[in-house]
PDB file of N, CA and C in Angstrom:
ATOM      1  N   UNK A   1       0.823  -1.193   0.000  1.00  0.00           N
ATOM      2  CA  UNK A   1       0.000   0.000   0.000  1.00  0.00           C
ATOM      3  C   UNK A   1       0.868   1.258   0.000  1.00  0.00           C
ATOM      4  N   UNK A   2       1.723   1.336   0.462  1.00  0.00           N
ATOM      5  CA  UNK A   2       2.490   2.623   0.446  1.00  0.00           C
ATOM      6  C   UNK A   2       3.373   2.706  -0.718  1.00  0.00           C
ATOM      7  N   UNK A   3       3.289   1.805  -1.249  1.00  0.00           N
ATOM      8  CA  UNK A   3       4.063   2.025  -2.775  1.00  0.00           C
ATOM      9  C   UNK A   3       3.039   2.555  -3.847  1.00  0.00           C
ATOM     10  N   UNK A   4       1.537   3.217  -3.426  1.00  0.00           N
ATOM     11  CA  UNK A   4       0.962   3.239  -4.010  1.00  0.00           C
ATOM     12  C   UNK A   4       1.192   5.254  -4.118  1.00  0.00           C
ATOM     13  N   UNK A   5       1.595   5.615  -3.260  1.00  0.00           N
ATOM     14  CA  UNK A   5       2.288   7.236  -3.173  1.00  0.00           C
ATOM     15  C   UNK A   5       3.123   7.398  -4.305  1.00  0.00           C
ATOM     16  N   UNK A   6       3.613   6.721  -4.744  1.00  0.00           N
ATOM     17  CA  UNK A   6       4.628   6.811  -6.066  1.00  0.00           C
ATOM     18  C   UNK A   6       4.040   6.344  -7.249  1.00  0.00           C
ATOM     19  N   UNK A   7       3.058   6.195  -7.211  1.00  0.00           N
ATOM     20  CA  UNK A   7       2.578   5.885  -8.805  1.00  0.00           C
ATOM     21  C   UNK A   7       1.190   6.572  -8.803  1.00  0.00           C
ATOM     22  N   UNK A   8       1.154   7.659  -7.844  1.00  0.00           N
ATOM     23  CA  UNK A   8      -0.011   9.305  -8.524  1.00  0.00           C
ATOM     24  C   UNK A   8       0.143   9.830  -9.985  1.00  0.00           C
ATOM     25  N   UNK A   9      -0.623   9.508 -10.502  1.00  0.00           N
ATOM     26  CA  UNK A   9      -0.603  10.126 -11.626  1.00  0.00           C
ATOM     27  C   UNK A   9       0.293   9.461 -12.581  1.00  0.00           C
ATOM     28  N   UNK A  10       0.289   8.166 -13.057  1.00  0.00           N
ATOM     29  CA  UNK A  10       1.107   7.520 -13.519  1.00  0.00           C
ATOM     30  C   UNK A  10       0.433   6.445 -14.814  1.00  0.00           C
ATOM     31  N   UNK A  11      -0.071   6.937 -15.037  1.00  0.00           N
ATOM     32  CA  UNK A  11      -1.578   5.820 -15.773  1.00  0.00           C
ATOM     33  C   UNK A  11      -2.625   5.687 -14.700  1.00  0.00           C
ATOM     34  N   UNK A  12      -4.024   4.775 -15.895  1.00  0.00           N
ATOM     35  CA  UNK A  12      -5.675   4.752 -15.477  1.00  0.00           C
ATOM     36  C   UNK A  12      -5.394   3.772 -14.693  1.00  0.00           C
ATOM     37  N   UNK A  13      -4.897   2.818 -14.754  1.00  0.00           N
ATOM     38  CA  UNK A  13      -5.188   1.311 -14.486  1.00  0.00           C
ATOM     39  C   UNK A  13      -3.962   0.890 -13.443  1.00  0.00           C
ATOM     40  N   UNK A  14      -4.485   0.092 -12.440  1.00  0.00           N
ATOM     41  CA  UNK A  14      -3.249  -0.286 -11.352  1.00  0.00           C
ATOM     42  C   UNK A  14      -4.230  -1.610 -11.727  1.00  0.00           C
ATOM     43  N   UNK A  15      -3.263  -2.236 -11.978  1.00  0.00           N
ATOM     44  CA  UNK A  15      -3.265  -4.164 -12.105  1.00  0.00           C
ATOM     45  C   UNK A  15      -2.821  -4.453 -10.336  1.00  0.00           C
ATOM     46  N   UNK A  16      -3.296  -4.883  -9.946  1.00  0.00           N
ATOM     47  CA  UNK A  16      -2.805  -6.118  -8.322  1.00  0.00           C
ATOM     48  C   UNK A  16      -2.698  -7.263  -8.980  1.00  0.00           C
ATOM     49  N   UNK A  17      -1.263  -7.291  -8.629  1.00  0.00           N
ATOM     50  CA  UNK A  17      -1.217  -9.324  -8.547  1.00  0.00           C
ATOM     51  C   UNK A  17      -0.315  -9.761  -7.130  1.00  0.00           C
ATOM     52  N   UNK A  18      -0.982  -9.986  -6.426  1.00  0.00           N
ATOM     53  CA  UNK A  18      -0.548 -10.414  -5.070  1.00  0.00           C
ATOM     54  C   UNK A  18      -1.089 -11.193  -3.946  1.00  0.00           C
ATOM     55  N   UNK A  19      -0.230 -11.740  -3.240  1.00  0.00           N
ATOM     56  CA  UNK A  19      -1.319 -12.867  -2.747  1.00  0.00           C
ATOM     57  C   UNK A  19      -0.041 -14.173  -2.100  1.00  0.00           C
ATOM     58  N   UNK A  20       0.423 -14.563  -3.580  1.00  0.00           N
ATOM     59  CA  UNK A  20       1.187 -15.926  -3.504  1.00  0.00           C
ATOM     60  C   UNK A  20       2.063 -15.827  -2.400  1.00  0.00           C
ATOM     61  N   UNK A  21       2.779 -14.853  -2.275  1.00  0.00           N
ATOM     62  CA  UNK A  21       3.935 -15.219  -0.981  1.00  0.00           C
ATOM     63  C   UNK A  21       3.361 -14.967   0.550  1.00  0.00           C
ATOM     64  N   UNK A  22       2.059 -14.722   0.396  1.00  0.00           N
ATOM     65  CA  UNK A  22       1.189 -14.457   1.515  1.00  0.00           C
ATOM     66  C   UNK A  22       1.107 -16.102   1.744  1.00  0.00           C
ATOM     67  N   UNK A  23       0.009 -16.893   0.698  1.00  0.00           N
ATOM     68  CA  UNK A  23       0.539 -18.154   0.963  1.00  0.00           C
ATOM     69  C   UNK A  23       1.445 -19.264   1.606  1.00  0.00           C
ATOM     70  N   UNK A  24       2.528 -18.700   0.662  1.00  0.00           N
ATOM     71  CA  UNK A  24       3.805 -19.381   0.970  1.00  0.00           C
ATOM     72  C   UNK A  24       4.456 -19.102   2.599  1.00  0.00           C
ATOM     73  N   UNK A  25       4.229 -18.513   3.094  1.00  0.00           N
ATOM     74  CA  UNK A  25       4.429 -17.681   4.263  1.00  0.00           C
ATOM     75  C   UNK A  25       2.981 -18.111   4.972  1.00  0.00           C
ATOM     76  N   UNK A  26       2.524 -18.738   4.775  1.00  0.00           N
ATOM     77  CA  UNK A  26       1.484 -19.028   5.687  1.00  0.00           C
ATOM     78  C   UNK A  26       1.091 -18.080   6.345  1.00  0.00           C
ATOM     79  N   UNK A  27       0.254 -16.899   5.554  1.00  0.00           N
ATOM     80  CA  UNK A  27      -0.396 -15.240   6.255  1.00  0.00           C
ATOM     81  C   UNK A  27      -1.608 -15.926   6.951  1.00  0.00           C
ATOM     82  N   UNK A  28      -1.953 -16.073   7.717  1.00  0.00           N
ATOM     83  CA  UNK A  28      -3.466 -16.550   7.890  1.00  0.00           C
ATOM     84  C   UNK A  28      -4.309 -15.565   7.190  1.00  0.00           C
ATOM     85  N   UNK A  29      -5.378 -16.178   6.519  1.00  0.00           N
ATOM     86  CA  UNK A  29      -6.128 -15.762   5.684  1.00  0.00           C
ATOM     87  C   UNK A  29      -7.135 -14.323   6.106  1.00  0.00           C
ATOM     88  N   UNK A  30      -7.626 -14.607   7.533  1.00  0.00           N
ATOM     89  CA  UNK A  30      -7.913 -13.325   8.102  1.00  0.00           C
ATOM     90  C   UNK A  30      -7.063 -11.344   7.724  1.00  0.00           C
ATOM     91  N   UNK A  31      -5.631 -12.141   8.264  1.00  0.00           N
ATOM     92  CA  UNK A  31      -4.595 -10.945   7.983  1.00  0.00           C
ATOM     93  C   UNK A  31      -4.407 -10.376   6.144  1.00  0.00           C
ATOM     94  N   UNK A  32      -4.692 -11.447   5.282  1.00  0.00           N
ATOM     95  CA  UNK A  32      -4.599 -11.323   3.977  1.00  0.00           C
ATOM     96  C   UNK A  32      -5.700 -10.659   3.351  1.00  0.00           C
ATOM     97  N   UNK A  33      -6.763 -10.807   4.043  1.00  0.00           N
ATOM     98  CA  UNK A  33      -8.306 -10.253   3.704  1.00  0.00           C
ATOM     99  C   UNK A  33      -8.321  -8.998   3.971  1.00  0.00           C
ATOM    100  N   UNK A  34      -7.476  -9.004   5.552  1.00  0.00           N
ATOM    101  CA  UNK A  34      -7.150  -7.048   5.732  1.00  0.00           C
ATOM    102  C   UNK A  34      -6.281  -6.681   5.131  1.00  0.00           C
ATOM    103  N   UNK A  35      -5.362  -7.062   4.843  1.00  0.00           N
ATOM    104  CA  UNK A  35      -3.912  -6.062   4.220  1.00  0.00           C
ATOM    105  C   UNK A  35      -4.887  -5.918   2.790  1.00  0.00           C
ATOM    106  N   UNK A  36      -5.502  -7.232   2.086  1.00  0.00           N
ATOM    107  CA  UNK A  36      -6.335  -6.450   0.517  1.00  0.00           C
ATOM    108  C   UNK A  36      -7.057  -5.717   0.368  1.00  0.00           C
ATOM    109  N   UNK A  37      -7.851  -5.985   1.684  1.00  0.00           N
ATOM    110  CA  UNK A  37      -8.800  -4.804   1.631  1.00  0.00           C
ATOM    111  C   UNK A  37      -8.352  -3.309   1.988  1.00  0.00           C
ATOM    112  N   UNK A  38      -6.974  -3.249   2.680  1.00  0.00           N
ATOM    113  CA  UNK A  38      -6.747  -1.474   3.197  1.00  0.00           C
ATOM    114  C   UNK A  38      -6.205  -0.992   1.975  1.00  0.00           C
ATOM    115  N   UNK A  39      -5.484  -2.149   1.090  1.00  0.00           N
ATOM    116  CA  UNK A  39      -4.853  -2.011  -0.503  1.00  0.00           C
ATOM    117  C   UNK A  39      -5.989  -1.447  -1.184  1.00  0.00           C
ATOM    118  N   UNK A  40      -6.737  -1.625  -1.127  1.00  0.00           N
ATOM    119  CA  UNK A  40      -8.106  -1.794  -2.200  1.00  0.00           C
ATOM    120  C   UNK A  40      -8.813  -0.427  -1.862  1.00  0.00           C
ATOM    121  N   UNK A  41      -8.869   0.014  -0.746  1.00  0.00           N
ATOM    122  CA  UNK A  41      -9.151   1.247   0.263  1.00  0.00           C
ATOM    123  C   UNK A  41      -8.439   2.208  -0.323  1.00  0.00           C
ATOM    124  N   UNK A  42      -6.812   1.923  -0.616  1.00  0.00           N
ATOM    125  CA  UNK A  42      -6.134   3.306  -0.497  1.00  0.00           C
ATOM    126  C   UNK A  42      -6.072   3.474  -2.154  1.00  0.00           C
ATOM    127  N   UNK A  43      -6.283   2.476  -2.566  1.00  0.00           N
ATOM    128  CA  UNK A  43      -5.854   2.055  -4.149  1.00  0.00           C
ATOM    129  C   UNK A  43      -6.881   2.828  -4.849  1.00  0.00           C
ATOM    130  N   UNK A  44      -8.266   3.055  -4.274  1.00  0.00           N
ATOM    131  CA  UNK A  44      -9.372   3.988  -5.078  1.00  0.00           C
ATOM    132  C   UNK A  44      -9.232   5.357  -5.045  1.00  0.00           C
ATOM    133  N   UNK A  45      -8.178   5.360  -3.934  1.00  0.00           N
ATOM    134  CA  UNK A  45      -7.809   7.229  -4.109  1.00  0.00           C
ATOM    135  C   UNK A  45      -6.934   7.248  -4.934  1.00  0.00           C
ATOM    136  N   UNK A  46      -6.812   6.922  -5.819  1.00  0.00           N
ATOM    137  CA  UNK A  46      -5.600   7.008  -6.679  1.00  0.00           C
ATOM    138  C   UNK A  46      -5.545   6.676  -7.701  1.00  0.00           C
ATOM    139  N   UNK A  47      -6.642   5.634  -8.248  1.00  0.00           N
ATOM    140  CA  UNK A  47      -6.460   4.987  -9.303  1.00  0.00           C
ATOM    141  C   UNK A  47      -7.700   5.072  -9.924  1.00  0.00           C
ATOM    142  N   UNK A  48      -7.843   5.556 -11.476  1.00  0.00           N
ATOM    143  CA  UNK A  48      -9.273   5.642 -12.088  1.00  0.00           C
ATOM    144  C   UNK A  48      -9.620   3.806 -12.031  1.00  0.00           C
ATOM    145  N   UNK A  49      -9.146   2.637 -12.353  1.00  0.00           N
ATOM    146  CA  UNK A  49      -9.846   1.942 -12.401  1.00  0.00           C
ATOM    147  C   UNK A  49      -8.590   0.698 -12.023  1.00  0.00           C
ATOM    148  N   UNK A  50      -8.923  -0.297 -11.323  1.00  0.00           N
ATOM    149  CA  UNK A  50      -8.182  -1.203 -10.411  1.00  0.00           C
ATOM    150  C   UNK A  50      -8.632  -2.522 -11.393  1.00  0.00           C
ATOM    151  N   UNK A  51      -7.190  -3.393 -11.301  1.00  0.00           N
ATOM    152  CA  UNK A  51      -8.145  -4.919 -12.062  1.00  0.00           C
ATOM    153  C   UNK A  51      -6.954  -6.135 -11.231  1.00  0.00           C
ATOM    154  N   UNK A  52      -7.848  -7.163 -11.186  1.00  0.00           N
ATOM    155  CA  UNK A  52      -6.833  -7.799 -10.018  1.00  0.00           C
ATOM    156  C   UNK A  52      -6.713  -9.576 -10.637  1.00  0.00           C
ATOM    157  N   UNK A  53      -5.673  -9.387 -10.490  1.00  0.00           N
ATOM    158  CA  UNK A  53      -5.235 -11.099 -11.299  1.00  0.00           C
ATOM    159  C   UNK A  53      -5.393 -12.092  -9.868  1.00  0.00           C
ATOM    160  N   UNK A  54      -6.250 -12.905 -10.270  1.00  0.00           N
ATOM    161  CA  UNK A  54      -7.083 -14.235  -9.315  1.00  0.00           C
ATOM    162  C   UNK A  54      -5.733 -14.799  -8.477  1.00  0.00           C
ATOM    163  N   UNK A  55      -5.731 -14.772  -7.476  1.00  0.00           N
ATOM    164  CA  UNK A  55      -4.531 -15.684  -6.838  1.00  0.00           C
ATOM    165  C   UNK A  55      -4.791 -17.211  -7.327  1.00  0.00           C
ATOM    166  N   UNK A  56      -3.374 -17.523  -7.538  1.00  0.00           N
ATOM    167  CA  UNK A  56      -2.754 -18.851  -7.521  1.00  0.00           C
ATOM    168  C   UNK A  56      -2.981 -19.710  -6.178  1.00  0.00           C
ATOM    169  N   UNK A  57      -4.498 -20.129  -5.891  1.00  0.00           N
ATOM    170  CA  UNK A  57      -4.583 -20.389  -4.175  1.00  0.00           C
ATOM    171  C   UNK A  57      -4.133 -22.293  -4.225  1.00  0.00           C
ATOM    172  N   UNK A  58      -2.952 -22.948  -3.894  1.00  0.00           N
ATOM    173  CA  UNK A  58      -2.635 -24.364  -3.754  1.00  0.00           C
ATOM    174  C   UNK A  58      -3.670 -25.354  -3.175  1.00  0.00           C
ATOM    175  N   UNK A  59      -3.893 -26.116  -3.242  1.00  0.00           N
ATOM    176  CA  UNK A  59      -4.554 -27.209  -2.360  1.00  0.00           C
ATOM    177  C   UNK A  59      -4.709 -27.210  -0.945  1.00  0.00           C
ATOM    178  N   UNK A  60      -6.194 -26.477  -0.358  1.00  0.00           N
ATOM    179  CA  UNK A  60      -6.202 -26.419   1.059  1.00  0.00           C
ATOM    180  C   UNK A  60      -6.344 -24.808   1.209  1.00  0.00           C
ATOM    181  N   UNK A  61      -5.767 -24.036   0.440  1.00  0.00           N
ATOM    182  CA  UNK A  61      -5.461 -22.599  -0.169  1.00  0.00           C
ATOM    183  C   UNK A  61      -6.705 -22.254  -0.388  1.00  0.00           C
ATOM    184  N   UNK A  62      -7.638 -22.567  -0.362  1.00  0.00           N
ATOM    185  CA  UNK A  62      -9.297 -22.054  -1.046  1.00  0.00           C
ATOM    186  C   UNK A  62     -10.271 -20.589  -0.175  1.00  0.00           C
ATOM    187  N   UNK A  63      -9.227 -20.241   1.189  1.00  0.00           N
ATOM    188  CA  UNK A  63      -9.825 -19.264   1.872  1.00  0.00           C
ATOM    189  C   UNK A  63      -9.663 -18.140   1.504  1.00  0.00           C
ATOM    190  N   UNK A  64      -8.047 -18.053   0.585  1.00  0.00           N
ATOM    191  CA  UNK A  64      -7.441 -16.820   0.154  1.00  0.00           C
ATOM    192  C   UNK A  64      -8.780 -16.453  -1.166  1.00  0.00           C
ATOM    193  N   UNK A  65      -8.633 -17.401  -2.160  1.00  0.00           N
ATOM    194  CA  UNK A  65      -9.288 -17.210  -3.117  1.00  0.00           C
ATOM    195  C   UNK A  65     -11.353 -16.527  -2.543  1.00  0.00           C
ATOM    196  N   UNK A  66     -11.147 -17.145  -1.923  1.00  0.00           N
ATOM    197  CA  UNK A  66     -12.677 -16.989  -0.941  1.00  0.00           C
ATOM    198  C   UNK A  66     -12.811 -15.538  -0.831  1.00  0.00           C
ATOM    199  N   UNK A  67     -11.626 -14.828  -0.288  1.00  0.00           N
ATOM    200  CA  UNK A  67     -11.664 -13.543   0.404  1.00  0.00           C
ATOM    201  C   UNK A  67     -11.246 -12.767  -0.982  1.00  0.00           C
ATOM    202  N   UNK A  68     -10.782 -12.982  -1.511  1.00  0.00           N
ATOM    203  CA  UNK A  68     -10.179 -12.038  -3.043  1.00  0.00           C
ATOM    204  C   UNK A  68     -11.052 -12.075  -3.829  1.00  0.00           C
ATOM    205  N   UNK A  69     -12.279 -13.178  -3.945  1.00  0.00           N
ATOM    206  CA  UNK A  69     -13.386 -12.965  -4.971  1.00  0.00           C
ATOM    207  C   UNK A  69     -14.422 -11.913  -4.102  1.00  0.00           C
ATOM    208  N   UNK A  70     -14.551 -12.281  -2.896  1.00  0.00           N
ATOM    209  CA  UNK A  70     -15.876 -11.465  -2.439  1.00  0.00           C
ATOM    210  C   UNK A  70     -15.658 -10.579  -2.129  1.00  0.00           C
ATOM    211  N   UNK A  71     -13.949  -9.624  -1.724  1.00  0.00           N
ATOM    212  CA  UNK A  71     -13.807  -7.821  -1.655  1.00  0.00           C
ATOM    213  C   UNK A  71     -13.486  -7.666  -3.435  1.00  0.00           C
ATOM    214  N   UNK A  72     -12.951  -8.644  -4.519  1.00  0.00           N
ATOM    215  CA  UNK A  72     -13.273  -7.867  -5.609  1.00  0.00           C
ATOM    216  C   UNK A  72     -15.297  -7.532  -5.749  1.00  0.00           C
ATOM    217  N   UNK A  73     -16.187  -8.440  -5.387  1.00  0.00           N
ATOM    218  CA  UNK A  73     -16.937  -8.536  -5.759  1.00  0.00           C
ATOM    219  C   UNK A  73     -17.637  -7.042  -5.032  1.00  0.00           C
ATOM    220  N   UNK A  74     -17.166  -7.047  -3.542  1.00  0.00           N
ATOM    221  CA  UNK A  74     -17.675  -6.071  -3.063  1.00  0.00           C
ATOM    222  C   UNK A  74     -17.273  -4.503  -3.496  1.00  0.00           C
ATOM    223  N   UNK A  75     -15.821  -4.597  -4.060  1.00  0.00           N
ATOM    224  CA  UNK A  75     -15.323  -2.975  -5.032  1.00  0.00           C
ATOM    225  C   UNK A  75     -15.543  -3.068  -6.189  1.00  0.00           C
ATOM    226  N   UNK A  76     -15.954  -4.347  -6.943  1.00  0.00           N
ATOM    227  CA  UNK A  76     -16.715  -3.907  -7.981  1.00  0.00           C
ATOM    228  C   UNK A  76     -15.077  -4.072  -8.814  1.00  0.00           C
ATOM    229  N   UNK A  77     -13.810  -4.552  -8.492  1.00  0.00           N
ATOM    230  CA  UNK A  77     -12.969  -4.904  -9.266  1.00  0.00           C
ATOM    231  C   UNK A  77     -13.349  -6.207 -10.343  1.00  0.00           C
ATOM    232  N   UNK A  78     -12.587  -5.702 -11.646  1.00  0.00           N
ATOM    233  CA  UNK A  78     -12.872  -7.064 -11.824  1.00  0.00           C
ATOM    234  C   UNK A  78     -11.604  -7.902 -11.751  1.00  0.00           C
ATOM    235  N   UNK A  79     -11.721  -9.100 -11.787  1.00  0.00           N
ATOM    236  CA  UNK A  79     -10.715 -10.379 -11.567  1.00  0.00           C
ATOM    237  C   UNK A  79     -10.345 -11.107 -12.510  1.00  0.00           C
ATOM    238  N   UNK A  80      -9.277 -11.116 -12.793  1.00  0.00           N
ATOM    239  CA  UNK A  80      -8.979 -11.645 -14.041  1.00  0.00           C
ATOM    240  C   UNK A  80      -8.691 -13.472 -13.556  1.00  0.00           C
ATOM    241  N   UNK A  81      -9.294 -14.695 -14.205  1.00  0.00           N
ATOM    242  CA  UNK A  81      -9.098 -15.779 -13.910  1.00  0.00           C
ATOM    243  C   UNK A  81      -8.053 -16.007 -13.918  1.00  0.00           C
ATOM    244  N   UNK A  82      -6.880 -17.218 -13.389  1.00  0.00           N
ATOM    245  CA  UNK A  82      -5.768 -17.615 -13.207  1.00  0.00           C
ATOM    246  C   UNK A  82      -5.671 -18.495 -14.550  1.00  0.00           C
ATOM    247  N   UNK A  83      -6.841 -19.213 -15.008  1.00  0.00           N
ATOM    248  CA  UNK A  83      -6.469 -19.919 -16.541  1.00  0.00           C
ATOM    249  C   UNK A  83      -6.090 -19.000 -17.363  1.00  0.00           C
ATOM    250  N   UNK A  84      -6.827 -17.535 -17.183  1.00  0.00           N
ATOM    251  CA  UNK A  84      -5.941 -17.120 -18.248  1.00  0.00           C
ATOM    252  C   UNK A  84      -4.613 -16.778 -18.145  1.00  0.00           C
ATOM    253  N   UNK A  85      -3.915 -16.477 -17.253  1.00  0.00           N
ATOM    254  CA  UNK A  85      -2.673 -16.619 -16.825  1.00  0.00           C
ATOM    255  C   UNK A  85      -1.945 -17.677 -17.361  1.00  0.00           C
ATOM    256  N   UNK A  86      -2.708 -18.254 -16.982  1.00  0.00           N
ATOM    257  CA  UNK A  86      -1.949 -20.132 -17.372  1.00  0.00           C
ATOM    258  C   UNK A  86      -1.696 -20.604 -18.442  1.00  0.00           C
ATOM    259  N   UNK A  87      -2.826 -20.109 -19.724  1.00  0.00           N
ATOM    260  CA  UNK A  87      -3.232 -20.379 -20.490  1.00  0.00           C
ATOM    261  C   UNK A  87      -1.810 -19.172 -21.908  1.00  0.00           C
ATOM    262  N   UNK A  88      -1.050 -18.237 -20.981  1.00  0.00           N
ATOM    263  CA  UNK A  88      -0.494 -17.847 -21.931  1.00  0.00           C
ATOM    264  C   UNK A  88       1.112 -18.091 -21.439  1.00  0.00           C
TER     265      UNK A  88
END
């Protein structure tokens, strides 16, 4: 979030792709739901329009994905699927 002070006025669109080393690091999913959501908070002062690439959630991993579909769903981001990721 604070890297978000340096890219005022820098282009429309802030892409998020983040998540995985939250994972890997075993963030509990609670703490990951807040750090996206204060991201997502500070990210609308700043950005005409936000788009967020689907976490890579592993096997067992299904809470992250849980919490990243329903605050995109609730800001109205949209989410770009991980097949398409995959897929290129």
């Amino acid at each position: 979030a604070a890297q978000l002070e340096r890219l005022q006025g820098r282009g429309d669109v802030l892409w998020i792709e983040i998540g995985g080393n939250d994972i890997l690091e075993n963030l509990p999913p609670a703490d990951y739901g807040a750090h996206l959501e204060c991201l997502l908070n500070r990210a609308r002062g700043h950005c005409g329009r936000i788009v967020m690439m689907e976490i890579p959630a592993p096997p067992l991993g299904g809470a992250y994905g849980v919490i990243q579909r329903d605050l995109a769903r609730r800001y109205g981001i949209p989410l770009v699927p991980k097949r398409r990721l995959m897929a290129i």
